[in-house]
PDB file of N, CA and C in Angstrom:
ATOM      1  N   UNK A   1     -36.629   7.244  -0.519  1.00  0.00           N
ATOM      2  CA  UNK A   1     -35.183   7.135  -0.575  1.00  0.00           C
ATOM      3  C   UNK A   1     -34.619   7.953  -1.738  1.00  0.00           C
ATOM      4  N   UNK A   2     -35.125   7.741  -3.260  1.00  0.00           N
ATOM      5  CA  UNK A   2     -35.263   8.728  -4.130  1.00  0.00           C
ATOM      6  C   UNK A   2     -34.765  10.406  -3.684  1.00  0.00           C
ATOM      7  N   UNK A   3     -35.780  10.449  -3.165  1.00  0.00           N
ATOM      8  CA  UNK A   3     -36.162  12.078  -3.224  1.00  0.00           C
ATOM      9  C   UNK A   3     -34.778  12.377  -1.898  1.00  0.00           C
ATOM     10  N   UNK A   4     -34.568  11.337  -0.823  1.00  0.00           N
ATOM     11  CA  UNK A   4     -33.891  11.807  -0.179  1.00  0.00           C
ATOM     12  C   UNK A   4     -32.240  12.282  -0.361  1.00  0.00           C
ATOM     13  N   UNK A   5     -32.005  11.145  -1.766  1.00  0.00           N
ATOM     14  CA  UNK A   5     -30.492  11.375  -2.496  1.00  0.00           C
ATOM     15  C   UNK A   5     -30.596  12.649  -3.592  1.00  0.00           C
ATOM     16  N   UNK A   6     -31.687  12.664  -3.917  1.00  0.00           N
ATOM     17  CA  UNK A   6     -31.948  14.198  -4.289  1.00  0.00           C
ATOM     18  C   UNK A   6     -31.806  15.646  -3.552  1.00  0.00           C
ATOM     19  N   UNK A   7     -32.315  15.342  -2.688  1.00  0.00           N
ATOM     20  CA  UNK A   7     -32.347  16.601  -1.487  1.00  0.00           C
ATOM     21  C   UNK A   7     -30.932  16.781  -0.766  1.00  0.00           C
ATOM     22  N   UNK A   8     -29.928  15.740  -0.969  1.00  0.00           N
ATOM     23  CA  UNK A   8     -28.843  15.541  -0.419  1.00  0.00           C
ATOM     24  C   UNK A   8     -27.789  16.026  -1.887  1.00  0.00           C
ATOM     25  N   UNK A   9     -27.949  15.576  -2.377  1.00  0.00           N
ATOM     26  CA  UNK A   9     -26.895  16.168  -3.379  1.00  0.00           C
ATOM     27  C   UNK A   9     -27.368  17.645  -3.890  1.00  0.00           C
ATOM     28  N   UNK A  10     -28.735  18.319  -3.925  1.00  0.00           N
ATOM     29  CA  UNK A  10     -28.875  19.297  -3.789  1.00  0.00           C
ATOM     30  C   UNK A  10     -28.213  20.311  -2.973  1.00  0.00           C
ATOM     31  N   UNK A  11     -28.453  19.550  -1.588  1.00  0.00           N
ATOM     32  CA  UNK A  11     -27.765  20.776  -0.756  1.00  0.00           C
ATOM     33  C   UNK A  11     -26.245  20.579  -0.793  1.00  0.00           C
ATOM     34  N   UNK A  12     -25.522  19.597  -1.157  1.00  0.00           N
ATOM     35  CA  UNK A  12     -24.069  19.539  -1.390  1.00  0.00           C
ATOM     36  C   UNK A  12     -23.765  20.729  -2.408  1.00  0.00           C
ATOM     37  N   UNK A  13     -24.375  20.820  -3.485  1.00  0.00           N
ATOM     38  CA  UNK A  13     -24.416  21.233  -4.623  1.00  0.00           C
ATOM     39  C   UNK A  13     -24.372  22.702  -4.401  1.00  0.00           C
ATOM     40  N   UNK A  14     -25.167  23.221  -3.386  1.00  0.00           N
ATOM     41  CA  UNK A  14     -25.416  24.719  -3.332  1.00  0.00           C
ATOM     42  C   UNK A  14     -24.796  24.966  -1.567  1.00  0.00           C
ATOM     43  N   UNK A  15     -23.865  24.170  -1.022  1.00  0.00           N
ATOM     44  CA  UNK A  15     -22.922  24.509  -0.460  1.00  0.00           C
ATOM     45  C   UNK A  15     -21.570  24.665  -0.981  1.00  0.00           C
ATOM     46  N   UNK A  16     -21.231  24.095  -2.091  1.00  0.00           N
ATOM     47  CA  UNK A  16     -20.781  24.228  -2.867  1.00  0.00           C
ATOM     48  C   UNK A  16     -20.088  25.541  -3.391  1.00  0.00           C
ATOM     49  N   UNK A  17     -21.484  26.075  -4.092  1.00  0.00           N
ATOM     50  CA  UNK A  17     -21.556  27.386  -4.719  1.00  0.00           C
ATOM     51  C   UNK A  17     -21.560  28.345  -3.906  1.00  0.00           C
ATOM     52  N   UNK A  18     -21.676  27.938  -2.461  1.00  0.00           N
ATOM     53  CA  UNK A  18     -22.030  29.420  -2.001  1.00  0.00           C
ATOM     54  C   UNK A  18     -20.794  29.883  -1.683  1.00  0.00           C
ATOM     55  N   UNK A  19     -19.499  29.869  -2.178  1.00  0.00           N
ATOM     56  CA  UNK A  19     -18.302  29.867  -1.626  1.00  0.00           C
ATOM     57  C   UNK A  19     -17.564  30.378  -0.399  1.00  0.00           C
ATOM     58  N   UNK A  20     -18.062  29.004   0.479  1.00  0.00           N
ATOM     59  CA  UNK A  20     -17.738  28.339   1.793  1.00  0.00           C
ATOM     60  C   UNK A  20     -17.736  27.228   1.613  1.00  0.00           C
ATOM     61  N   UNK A  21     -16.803  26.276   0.733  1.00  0.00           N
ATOM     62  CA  UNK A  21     -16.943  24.946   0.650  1.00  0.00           C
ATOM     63  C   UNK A  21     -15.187  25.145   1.091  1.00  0.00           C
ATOM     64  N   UNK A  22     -14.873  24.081   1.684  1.00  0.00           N
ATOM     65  CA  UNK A  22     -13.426  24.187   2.748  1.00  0.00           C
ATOM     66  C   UNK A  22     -12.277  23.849   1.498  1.00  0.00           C
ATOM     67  N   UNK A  23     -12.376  23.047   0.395  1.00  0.00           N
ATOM     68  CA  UNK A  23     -11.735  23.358  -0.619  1.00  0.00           C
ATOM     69  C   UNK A  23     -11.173  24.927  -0.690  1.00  0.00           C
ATOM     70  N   UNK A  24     -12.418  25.435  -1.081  1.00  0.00           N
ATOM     71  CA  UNK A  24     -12.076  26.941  -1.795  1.00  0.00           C
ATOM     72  C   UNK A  24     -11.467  27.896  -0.430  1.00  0.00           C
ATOM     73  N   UNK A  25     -11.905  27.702   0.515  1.00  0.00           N
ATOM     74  CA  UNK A  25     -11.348  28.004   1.719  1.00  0.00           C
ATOM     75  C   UNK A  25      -9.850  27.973   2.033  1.00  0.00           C
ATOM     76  N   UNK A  26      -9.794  26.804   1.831  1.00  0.00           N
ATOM     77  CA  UNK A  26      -8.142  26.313   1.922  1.00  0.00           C
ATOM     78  C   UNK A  26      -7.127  26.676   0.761  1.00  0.00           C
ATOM     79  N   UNK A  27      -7.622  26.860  -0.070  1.00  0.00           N
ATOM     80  CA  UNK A  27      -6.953  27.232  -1.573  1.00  0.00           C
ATOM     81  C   UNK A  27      -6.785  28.802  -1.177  1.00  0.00           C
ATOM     82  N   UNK A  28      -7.497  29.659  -0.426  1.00  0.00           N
ATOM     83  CA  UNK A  28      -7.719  30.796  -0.602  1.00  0.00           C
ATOM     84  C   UNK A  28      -6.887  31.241   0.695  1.00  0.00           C
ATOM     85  N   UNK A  29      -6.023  29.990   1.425  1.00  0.00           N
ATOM     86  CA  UNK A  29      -5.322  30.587   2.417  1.00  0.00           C
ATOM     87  C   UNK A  29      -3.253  30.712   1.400  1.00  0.00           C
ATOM     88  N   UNK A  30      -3.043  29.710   0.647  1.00  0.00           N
ATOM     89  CA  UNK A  30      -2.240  29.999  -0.425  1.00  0.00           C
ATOM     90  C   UNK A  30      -1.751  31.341  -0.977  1.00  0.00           C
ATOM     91  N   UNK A  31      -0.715  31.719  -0.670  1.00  0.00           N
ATOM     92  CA  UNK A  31      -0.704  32.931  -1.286  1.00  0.00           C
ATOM     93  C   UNK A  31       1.113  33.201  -1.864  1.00  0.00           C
ATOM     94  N   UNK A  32       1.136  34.403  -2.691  1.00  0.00           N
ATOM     95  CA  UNK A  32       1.863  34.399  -3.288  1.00  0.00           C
ATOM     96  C   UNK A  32       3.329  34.598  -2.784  1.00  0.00           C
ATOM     97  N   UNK A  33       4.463  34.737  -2.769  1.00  0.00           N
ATOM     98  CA  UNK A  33       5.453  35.311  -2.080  1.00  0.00           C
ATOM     99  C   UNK A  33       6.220  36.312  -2.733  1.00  0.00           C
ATOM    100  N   UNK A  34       5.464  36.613  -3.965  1.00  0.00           N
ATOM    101  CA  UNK A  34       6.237  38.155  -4.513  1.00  0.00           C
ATOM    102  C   UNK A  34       5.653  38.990  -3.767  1.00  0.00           C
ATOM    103  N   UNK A  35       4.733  39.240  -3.384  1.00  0.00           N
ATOM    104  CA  UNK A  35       3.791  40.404  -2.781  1.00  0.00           C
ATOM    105  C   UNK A  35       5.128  41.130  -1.757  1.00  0.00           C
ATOM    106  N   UNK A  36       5.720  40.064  -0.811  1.00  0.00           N
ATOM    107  CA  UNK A  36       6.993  40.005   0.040  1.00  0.00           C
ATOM    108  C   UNK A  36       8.404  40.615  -0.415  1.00  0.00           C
ATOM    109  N   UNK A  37       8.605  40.400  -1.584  1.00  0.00           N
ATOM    110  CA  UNK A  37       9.718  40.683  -1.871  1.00  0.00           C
ATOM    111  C   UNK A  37      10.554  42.257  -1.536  1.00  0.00           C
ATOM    112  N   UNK A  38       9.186  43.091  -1.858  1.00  0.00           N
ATOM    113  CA  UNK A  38       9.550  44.643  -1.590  1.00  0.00           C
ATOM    114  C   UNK A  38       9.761  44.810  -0.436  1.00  0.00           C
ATOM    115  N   UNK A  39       9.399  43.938   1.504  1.00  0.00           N
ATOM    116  CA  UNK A  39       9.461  44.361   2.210  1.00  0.00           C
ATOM    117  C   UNK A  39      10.932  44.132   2.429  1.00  0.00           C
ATOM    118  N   UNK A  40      11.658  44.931   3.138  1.00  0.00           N
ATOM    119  CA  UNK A  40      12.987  44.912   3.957  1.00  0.00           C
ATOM    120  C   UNK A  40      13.269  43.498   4.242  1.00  0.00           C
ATOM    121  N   UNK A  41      14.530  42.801   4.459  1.00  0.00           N
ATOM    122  CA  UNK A  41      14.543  41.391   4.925  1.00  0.00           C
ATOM    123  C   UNK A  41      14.115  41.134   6.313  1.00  0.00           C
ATOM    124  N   UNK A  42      15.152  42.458   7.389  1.00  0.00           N
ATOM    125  CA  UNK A  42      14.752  42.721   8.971  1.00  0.00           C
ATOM    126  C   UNK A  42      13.104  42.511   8.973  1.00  0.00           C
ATOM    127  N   UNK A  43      12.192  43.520   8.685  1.00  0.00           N
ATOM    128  CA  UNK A  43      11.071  43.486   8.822  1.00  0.00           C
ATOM    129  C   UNK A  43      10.304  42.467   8.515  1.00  0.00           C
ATOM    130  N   UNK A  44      10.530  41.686   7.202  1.00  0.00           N
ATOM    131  CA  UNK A  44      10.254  40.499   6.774  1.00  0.00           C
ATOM    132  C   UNK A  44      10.178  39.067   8.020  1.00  0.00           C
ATOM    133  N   UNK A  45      11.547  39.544   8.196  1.00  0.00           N
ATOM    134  CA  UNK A  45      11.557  38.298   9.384  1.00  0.00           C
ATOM    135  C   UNK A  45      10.763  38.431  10.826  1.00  0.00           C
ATOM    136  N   UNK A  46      10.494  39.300  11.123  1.00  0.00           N
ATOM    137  CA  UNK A  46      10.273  40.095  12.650  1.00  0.00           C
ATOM    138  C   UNK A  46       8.871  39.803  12.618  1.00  0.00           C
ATOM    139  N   UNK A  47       8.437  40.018  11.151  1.00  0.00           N
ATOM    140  CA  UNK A  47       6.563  40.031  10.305  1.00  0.00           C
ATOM    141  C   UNK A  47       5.946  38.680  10.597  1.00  0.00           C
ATOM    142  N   UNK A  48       7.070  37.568  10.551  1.00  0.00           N
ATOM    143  CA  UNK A  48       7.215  36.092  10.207  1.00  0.00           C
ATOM    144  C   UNK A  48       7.081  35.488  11.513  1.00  0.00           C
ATOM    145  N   UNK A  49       7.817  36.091  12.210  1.00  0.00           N
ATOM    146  CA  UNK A  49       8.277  35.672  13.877  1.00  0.00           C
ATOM    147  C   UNK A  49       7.446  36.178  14.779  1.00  0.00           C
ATOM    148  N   UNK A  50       6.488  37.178  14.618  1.00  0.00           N
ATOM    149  CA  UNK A  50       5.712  37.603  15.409  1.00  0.00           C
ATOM    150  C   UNK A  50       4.043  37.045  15.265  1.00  0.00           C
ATOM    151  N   UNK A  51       4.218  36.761  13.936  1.00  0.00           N
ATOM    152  CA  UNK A  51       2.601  35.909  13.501  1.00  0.00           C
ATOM    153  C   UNK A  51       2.830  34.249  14.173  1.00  0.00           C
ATOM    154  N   UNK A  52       4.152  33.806  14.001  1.00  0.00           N
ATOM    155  CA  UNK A  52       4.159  32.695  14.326  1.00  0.00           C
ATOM    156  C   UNK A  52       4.044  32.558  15.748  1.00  0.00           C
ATOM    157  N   UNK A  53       4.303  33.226  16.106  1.00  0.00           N
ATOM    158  CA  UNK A  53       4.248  33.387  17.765  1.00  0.00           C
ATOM    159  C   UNK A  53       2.392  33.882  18.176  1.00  0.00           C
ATOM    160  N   UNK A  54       2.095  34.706  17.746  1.00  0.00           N
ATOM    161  CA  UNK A  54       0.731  35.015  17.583  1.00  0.00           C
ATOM    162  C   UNK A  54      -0.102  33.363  18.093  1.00  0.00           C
ATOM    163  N   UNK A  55       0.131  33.134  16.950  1.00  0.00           N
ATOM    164  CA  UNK A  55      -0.533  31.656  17.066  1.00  0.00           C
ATOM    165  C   UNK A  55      -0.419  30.019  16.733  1.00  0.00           C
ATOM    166  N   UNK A  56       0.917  30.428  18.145  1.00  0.00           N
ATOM    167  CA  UNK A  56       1.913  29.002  18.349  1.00  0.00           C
ATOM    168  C   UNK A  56       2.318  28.825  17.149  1.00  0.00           C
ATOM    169  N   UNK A  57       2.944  28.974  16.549  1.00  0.00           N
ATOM    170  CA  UNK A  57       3.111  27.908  15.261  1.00  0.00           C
ATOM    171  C   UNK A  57       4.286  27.867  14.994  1.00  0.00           C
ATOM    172  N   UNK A  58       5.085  26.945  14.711  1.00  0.00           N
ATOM    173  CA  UNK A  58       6.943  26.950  13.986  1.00  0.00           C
ATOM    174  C   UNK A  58       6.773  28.364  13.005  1.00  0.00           C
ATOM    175  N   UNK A  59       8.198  28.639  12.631  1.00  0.00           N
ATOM    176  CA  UNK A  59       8.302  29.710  11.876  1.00  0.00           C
ATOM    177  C   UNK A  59       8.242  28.882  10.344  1.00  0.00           C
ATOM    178  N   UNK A  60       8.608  27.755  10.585  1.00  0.00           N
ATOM    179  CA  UNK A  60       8.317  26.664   9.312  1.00  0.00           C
ATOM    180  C   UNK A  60       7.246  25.968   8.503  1.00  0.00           C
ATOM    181  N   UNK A  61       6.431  26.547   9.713  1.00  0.00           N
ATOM    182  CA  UNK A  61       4.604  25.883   9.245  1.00  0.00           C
ATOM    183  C   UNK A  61       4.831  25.313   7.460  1.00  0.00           C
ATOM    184  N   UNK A  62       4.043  25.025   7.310  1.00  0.00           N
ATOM    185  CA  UNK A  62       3.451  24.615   6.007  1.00  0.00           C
ATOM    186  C   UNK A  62       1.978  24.377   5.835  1.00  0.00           C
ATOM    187  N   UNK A  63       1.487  24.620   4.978  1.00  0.00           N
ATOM    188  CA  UNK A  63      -0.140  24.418   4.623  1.00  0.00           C
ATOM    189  C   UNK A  63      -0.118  22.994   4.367  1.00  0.00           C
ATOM    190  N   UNK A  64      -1.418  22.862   5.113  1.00  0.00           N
ATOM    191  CA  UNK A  64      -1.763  21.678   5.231  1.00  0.00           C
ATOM    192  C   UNK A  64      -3.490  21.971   4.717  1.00  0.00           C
ATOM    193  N   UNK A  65      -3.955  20.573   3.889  1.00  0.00           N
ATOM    194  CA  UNK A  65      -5.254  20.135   3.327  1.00  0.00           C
ATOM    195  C   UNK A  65      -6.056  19.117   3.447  1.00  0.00           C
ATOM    196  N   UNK A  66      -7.194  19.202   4.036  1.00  0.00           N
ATOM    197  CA  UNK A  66      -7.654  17.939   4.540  1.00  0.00           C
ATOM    198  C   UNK A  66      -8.205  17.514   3.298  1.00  0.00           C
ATOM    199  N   UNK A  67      -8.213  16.242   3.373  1.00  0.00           N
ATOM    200  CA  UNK A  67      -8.464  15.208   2.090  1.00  0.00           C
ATOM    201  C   UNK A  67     -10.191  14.530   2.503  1.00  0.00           C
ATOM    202  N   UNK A  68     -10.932  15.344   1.848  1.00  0.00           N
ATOM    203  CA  UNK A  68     -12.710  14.445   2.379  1.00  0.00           C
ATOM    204  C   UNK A  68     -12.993  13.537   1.412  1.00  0.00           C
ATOM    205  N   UNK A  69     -13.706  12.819   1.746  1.00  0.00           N
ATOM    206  CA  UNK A  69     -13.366  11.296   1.082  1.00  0.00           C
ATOM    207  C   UNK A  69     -14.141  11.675  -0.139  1.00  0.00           C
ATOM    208  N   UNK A  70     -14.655  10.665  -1.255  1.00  0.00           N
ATOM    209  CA  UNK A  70     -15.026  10.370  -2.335  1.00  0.00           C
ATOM    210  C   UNK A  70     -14.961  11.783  -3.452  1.00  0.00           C
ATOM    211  N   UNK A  71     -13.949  12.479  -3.344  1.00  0.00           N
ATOM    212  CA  UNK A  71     -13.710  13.903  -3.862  1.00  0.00           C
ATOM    213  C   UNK A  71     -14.637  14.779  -3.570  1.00  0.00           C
ATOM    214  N   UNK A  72     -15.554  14.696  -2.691  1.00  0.00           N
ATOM    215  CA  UNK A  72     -16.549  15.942  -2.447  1.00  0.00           C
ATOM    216  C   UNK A  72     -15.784  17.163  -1.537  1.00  0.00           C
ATOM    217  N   UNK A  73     -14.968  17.321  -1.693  1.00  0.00           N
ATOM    218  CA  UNK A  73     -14.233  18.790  -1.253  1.00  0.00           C
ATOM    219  C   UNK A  73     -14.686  19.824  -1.657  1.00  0.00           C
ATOM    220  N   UNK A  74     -15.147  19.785  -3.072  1.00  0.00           N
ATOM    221  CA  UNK A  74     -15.878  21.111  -3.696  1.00  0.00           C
ATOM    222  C   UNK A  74     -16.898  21.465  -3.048  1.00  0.00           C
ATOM    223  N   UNK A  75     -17.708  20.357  -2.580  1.00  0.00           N
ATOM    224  CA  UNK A  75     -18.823  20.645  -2.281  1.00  0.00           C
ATOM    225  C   UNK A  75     -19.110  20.523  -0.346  1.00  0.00           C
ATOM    226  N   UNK A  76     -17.994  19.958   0.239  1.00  0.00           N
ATOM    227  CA  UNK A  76     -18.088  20.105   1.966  1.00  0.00           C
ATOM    228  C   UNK A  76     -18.116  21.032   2.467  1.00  0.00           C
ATOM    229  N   UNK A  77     -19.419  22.067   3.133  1.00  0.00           N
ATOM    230  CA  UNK A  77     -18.896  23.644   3.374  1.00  0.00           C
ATOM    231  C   UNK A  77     -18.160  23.355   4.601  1.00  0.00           C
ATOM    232  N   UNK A  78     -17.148  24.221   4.730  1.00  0.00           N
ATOM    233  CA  UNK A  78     -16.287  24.651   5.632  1.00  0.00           C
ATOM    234  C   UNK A  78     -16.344  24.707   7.041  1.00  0.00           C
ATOM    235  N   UNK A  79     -16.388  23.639   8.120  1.00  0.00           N
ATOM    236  CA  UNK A  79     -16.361  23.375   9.577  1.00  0.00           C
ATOM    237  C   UNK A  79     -15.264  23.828  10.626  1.00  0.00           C
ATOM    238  N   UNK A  80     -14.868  24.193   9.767  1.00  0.00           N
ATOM    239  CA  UNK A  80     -13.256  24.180  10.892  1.00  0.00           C
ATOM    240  C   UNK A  80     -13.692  25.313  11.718  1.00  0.00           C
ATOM    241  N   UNK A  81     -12.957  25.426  12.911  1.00  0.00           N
ATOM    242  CA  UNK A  81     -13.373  26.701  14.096  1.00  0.00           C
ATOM    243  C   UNK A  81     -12.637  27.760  13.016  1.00  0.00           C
ATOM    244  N   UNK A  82     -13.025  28.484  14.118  1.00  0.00           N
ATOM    245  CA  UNK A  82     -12.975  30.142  13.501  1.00  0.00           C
ATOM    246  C   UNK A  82     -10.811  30.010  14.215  1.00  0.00           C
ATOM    247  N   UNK A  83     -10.665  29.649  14.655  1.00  0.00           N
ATOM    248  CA  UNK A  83      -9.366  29.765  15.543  1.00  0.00           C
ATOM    249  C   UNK A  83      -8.695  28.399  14.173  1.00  0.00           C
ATOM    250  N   UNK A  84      -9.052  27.524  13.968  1.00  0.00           N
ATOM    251  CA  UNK A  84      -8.467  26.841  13.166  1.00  0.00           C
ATOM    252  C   UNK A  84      -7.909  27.198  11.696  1.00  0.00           C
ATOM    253  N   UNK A  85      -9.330  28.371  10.958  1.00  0.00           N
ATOM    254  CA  UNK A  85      -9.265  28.968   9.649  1.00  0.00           C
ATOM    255  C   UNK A  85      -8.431  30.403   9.903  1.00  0.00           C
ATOM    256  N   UNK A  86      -8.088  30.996  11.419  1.00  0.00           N
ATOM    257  CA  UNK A  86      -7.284  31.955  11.521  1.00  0.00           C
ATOM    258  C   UNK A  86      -5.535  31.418  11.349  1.00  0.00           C
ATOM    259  N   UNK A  87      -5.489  30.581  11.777  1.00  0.00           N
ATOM    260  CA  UNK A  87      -4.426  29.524  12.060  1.00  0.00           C
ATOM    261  C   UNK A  87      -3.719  28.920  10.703  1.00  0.00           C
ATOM    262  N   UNK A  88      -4.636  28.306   9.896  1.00  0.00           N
ATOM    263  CA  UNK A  88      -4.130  28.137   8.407  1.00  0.00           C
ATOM    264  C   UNK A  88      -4.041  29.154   7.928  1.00  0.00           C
ATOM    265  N   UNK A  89      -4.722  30.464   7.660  1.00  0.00           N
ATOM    266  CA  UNK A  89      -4.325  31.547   7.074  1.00  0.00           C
ATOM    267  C   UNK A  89      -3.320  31.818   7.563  1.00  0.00           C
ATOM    268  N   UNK A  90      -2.833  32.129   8.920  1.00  0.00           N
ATOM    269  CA  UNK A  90      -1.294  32.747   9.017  1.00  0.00           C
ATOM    270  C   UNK A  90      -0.497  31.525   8.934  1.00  0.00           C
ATOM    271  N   UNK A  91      -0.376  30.338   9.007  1.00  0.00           N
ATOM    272  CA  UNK A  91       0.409  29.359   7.904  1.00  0.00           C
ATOM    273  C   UNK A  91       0.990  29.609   6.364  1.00  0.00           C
ATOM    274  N   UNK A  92      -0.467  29.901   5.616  1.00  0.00           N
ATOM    275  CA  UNK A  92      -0.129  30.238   4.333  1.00  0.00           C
ATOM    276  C   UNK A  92       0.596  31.640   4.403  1.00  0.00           C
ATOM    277  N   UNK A  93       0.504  32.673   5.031  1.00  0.00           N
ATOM    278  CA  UNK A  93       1.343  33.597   4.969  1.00  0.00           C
ATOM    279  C   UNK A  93       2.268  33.741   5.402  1.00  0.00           C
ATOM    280  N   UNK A  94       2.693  32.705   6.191  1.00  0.00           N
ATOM    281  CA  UNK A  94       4.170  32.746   6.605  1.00  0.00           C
ATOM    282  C   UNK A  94       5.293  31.755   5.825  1.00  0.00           C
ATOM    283  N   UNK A  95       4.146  30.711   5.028  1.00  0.00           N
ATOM    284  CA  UNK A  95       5.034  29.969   3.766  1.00  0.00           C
ATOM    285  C   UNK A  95       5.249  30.861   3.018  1.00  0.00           C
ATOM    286  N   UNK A  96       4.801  31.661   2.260  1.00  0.00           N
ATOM    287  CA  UNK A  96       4.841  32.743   1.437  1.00  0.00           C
ATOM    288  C   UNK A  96       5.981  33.630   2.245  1.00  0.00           C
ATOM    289  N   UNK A  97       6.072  34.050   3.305  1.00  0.00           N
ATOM    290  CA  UNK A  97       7.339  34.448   3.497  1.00  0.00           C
ATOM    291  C   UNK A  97       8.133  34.059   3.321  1.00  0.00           C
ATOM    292  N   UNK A  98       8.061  32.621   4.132  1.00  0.00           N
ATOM    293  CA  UNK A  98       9.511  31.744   3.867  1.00  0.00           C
ATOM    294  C   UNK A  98       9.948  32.096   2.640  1.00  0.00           C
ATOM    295  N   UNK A  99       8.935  31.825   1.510  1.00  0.00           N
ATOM    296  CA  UNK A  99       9.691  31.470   0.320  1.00  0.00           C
ATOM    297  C   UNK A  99      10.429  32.756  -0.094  1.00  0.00           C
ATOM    298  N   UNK A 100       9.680  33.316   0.029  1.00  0.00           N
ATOM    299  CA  UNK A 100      10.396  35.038  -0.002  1.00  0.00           C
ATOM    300  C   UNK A 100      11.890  35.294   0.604  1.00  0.00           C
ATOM    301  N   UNK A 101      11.810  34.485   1.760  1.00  0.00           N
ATOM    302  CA  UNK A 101      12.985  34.834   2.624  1.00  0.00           C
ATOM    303  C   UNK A 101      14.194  34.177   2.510  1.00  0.00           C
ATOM    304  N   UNK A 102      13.980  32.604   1.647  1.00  0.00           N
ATOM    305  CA  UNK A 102      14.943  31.972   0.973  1.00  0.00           C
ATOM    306  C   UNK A 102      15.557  31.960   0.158  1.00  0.00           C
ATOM    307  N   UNK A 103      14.556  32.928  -1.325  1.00  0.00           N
ATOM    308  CA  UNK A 103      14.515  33.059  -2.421  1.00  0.00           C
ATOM    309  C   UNK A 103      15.932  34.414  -2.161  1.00  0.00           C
ATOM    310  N   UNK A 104      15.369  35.415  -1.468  1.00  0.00           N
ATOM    311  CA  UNK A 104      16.853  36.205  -1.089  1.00  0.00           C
ATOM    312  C   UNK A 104      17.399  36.241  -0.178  1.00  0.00           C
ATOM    313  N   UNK A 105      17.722  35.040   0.177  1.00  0.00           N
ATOM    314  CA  UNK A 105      18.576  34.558   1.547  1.00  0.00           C
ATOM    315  C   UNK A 105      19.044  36.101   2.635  1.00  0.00           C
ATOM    316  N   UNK A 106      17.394  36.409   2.995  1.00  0.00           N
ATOM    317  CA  UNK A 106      17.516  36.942   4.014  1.00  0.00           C
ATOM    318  C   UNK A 106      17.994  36.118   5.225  1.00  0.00           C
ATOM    319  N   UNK A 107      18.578  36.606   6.592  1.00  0.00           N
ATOM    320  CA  UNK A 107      18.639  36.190   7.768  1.00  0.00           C
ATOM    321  C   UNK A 107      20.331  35.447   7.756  1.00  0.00           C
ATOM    322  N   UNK A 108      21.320  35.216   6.340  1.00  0.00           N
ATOM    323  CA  UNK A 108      22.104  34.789   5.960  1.00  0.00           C
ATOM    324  C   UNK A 108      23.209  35.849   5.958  1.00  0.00           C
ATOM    325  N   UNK A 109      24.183  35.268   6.425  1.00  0.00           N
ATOM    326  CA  UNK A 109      25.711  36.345   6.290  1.00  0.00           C
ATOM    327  C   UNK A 109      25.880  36.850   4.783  1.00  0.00           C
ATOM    328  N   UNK A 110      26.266  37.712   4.743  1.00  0.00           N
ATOM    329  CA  UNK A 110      26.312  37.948   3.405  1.00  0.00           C
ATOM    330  C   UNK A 110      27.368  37.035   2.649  1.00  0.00           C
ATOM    331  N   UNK A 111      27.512  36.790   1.356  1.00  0.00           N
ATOM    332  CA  UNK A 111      28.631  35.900   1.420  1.00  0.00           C
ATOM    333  C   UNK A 111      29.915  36.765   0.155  1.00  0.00           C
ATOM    334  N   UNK A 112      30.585  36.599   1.036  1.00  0.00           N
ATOM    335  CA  UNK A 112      32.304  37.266   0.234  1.00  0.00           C
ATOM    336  C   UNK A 112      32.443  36.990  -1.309  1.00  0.00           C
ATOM    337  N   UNK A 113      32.382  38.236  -1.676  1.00  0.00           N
ATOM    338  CA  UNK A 113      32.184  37.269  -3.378  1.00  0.00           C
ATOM    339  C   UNK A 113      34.235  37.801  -3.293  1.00  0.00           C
ATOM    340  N   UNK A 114      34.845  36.473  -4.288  1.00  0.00           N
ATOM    341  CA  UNK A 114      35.856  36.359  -4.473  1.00  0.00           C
ATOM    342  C   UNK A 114      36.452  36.770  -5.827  1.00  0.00           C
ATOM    343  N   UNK A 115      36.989  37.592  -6.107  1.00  0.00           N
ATOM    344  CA  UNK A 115      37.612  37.921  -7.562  1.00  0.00           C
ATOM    345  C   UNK A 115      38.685  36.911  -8.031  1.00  0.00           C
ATOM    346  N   UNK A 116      38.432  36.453  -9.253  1.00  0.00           N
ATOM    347  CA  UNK A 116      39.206  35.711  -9.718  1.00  0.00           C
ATOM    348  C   UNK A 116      40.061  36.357 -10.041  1.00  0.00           C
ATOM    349  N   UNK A 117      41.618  35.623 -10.292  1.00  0.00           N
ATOM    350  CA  UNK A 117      42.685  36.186 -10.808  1.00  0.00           C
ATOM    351  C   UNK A 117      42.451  36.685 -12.193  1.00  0.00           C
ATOM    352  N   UNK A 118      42.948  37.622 -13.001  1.00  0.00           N
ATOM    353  CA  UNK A 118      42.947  38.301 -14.140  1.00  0.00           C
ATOM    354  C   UNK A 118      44.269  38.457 -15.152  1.00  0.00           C
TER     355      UNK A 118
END
């Protein structure tokens, strides 16, 4: 029994490291939304709307993280289908748009700036 909780936290341990543990996976679908900023707003959105469509998804997605029990996330290597880890990646890149796309209220009328009296 010994040797067998040995051999078991071993191989947790060096699934872990081999980085394919679904933690580091999922962290690594996260991404930034300055990268976005330089593209056009039109293109931005069209970029957004065509991935989401790609693979079903709201244009609103959000990243989502599965929670594995007793904190071994570091160490659970990564199960999800190959269609599931394509799927969260264009999630995280289309939050990263969003934020991009809110941050300069692309897709928005422009709005009338008003001069105050003088």
């Amino acid at each position: 029994m010994r040797w067998n909780m040995i051999v078991l936290a071993s191989c947790l341990v060096t699934a872990g490291c081999a980085g394919s543990s679904m933690a580091e996976r999922q962290d690594a679908d996260i991404q930034s939304s300055l990268q976005y900023d330089s593209v056009p707003c039109g293109q931005l959105l069209a970029q957004r709307n065509a991935l989401a469509q790609q693979h079903n998804l709201s244009t609103k997605a959000k990243p989502t993280f599965s929670n594995p029990a007793m904190g071994f996330g570091p160490f659970m290597p990564d199960v999800r289908s190959k269609a599931k880890q394509d799927a969260d990646k264009a999630t995280g890149e289309m939050d990263a748009m969003n934020r991009s796309i809110d941050r300069r209220d692309c897709g928005k009328p422009d709005q009338q700036k008003k001069l105050l009296p003088g």
